[in-house]
Structures are given as structure tokens and as C-alpha cells.
C-alpha atoms as a PDB file:
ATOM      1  CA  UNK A   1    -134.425-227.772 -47.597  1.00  0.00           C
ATOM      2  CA  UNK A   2    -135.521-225.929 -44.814  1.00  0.00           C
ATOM      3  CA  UNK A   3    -139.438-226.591 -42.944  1.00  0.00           C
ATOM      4  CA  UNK A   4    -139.764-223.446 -40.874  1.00  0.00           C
ATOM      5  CA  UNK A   5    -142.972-222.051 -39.050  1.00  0.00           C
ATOM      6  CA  UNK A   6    -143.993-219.875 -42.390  1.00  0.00           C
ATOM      7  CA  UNK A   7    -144.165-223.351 -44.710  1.00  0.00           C
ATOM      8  CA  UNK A   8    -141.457-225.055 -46.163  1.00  0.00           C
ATOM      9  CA  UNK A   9    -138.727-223.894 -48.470  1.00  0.00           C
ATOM     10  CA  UNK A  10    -135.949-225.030 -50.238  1.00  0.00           C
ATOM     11  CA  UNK A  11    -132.564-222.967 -49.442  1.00  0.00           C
ATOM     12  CA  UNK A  12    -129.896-223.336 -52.120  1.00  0.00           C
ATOM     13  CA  UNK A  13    -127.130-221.399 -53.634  1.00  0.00           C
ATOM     14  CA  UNK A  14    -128.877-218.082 -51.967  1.00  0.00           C
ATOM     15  CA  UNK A  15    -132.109-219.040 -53.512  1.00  0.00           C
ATOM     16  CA  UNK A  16    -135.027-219.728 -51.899  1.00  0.00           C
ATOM     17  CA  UNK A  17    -138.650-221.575 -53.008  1.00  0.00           C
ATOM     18  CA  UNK A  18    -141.592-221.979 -51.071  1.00  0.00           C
ATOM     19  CA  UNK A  19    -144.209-224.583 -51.379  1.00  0.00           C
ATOM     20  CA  UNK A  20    -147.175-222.543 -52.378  1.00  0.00           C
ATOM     21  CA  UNK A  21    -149.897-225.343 -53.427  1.00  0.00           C
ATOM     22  CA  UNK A  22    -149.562-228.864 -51.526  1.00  0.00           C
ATOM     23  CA  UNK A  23    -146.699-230.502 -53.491  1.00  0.00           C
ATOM     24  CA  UNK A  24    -143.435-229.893 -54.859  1.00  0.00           C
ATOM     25  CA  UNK A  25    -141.498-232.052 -57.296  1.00  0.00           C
ATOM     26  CA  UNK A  26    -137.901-232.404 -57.687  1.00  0.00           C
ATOM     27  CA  UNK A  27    -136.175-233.284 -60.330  1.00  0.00           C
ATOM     28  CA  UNK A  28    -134.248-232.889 -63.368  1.00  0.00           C
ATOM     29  CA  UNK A  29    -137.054-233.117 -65.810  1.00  0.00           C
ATOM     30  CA  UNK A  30    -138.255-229.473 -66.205  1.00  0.00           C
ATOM     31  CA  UNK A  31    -141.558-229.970 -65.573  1.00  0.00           C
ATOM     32  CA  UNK A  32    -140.535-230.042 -62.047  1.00  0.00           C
ATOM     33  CA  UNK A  33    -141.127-226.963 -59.832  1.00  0.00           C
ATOM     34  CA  UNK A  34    -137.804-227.677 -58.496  1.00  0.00           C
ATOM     35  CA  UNK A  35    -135.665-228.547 -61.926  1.00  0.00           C
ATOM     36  CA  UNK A  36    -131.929-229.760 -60.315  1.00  0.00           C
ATOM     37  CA  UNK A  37    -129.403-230.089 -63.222  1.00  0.00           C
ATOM     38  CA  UNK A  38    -127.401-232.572 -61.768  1.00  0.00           C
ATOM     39  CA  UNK A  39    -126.449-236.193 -62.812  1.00  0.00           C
ATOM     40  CA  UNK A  40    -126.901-237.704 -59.323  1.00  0.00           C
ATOM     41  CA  UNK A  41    -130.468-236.622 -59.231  1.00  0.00           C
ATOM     42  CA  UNK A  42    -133.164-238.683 -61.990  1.00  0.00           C
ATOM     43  CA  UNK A  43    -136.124-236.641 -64.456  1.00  0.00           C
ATOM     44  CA  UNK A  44    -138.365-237.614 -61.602  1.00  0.00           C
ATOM     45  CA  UNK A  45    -136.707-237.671 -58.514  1.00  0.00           C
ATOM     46  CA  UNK A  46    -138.855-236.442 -55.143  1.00  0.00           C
ATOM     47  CA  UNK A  47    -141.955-235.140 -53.905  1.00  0.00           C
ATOM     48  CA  UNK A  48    -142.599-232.728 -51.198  1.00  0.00           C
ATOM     49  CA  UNK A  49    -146.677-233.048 -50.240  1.00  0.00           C
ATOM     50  CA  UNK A  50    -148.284-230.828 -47.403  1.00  0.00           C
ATOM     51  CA  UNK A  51    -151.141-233.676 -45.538  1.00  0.00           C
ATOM     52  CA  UNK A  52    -153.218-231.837 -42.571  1.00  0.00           C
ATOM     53  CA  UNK A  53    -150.355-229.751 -41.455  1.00  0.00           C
ATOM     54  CA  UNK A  54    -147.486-232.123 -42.074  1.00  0.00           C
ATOM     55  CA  UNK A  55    -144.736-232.761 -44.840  1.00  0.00           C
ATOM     56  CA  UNK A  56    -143.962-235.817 -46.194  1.00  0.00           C
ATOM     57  CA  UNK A  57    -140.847-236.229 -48.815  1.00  0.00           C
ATOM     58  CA  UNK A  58    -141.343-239.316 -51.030  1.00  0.00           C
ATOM     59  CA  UNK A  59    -138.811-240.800 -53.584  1.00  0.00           C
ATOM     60  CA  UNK A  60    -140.446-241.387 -56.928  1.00  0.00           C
ATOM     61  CA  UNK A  61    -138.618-243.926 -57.694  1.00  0.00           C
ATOM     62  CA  UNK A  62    -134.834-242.197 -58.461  1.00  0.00           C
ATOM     63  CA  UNK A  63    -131.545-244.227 -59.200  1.00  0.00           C
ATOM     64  CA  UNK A  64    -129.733-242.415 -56.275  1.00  0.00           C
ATOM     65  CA  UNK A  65    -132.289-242.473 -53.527  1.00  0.00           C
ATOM     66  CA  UNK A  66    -133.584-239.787 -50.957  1.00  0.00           C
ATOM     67  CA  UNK A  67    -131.459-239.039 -47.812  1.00  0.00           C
ATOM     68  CA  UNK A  68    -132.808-237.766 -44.540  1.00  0.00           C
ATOM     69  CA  UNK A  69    -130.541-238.325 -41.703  1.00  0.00           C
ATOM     70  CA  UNK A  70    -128.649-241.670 -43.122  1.00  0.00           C
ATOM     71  CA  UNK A  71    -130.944-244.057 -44.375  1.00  0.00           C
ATOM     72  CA  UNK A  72    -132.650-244.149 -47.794  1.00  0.00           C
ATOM     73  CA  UNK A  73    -136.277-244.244 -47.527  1.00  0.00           C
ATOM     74  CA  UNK A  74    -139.264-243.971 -49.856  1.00  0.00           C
ATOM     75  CA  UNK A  75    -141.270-241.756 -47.879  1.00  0.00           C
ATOM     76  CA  UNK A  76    -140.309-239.603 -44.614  1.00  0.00           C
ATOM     77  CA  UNK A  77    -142.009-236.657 -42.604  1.00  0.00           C
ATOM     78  CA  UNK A  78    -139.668-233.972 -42.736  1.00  0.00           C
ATOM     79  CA  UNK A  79    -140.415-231.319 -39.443  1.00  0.00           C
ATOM     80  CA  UNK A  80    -138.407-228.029 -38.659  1.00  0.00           C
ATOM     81  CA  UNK A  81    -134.878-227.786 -39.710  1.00  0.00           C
ATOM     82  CA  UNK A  82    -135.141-230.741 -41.586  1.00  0.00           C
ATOM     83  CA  UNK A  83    -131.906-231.344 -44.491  1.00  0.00           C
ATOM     84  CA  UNK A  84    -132.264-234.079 -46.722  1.00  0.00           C
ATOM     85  CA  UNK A  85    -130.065-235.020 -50.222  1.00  0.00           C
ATOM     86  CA  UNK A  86    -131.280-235.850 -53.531  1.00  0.00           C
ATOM     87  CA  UNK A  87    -128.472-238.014 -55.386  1.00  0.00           C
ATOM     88  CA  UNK A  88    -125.852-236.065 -54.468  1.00  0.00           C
ATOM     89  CA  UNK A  89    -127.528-232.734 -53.730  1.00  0.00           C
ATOM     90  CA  UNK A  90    -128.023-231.900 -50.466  1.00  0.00           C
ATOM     91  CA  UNK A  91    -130.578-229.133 -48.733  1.00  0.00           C
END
């Protein structure tokens, strides 16, 4: 995951998403917008919101947490050049 000056986008494996409305979940449910096939990450694992300008990343509750930096948190702001990990995935 990548926040850049354009909006925020998700870089993996060559592929990129942009948020395009004011959230983005992640998950392995797919009803996500962001479907991860991966048994580190839960159905429901993370939300990306936009709030007046600023992105927050919230765990929804998922079995193997939400990573920025070190430290699991709930909810973080996530700025430019931000990485983070889902589970095990990391952007």
C-alpha cells in the first residue's frame, strides 16, 4: 500500500488499485474490493476510509491483526509512503 499525492493505492504483485469512492475493504471474503486469498488474512479483515483529506486504516476485527510500523493497532492514519501488513501480507 502506497498513499501518494494522486490518492491512495495498493501496489502488489505489479498490480495496482486505487481508492475511487471513500473506503476500501480488505479481505478474503469476495465482497471485498480488495479480495486477498491468503490464510493469514480473515473474510473481513481492514478498511481503508478517506475523512476530509486523510486516510485512516482500521482492523475489522481480523485474527492476525493490522501492521503499520510494529505495533498492532485498530485504527491508524496512514500518510505518504505508508506500508502496512495484513496477516502476513504486506504492502
Amino acid at each position: 500500500m502506497r498513499v501518494s499525492e494522486k490518492g491512495i493505492g495498493v501496489i502488489a504483485n505489479n498490480c495496482r488499485i486505487l481508492l475511487d469512492g471513500e473506503k476500501l475493504t480488505i479481505g478474503r471474503n469476495s465482497v471485498n474490493n480488495l479480495c486477498l486469498m491468503k490464510a493469514s488474512v480473515s473474510r473481513f479483515h481492514a478498511v481503508i476510509e478517506a475523512t476530509e483529506g486523510s486516510y485512516w486504516l482500521t482492523d475489522v476485527g481480523s485474527g492476525q491483526g493490522t501492521f503499520v510500523r510494529i505495533p498492532k493497532k485498530e485504527q491508524q492514519l496512514i500518510e505518504l509512503g505508508t506500508s502496512f501488513k495484513c496477516g502476513a501480507t504486506e504492502f
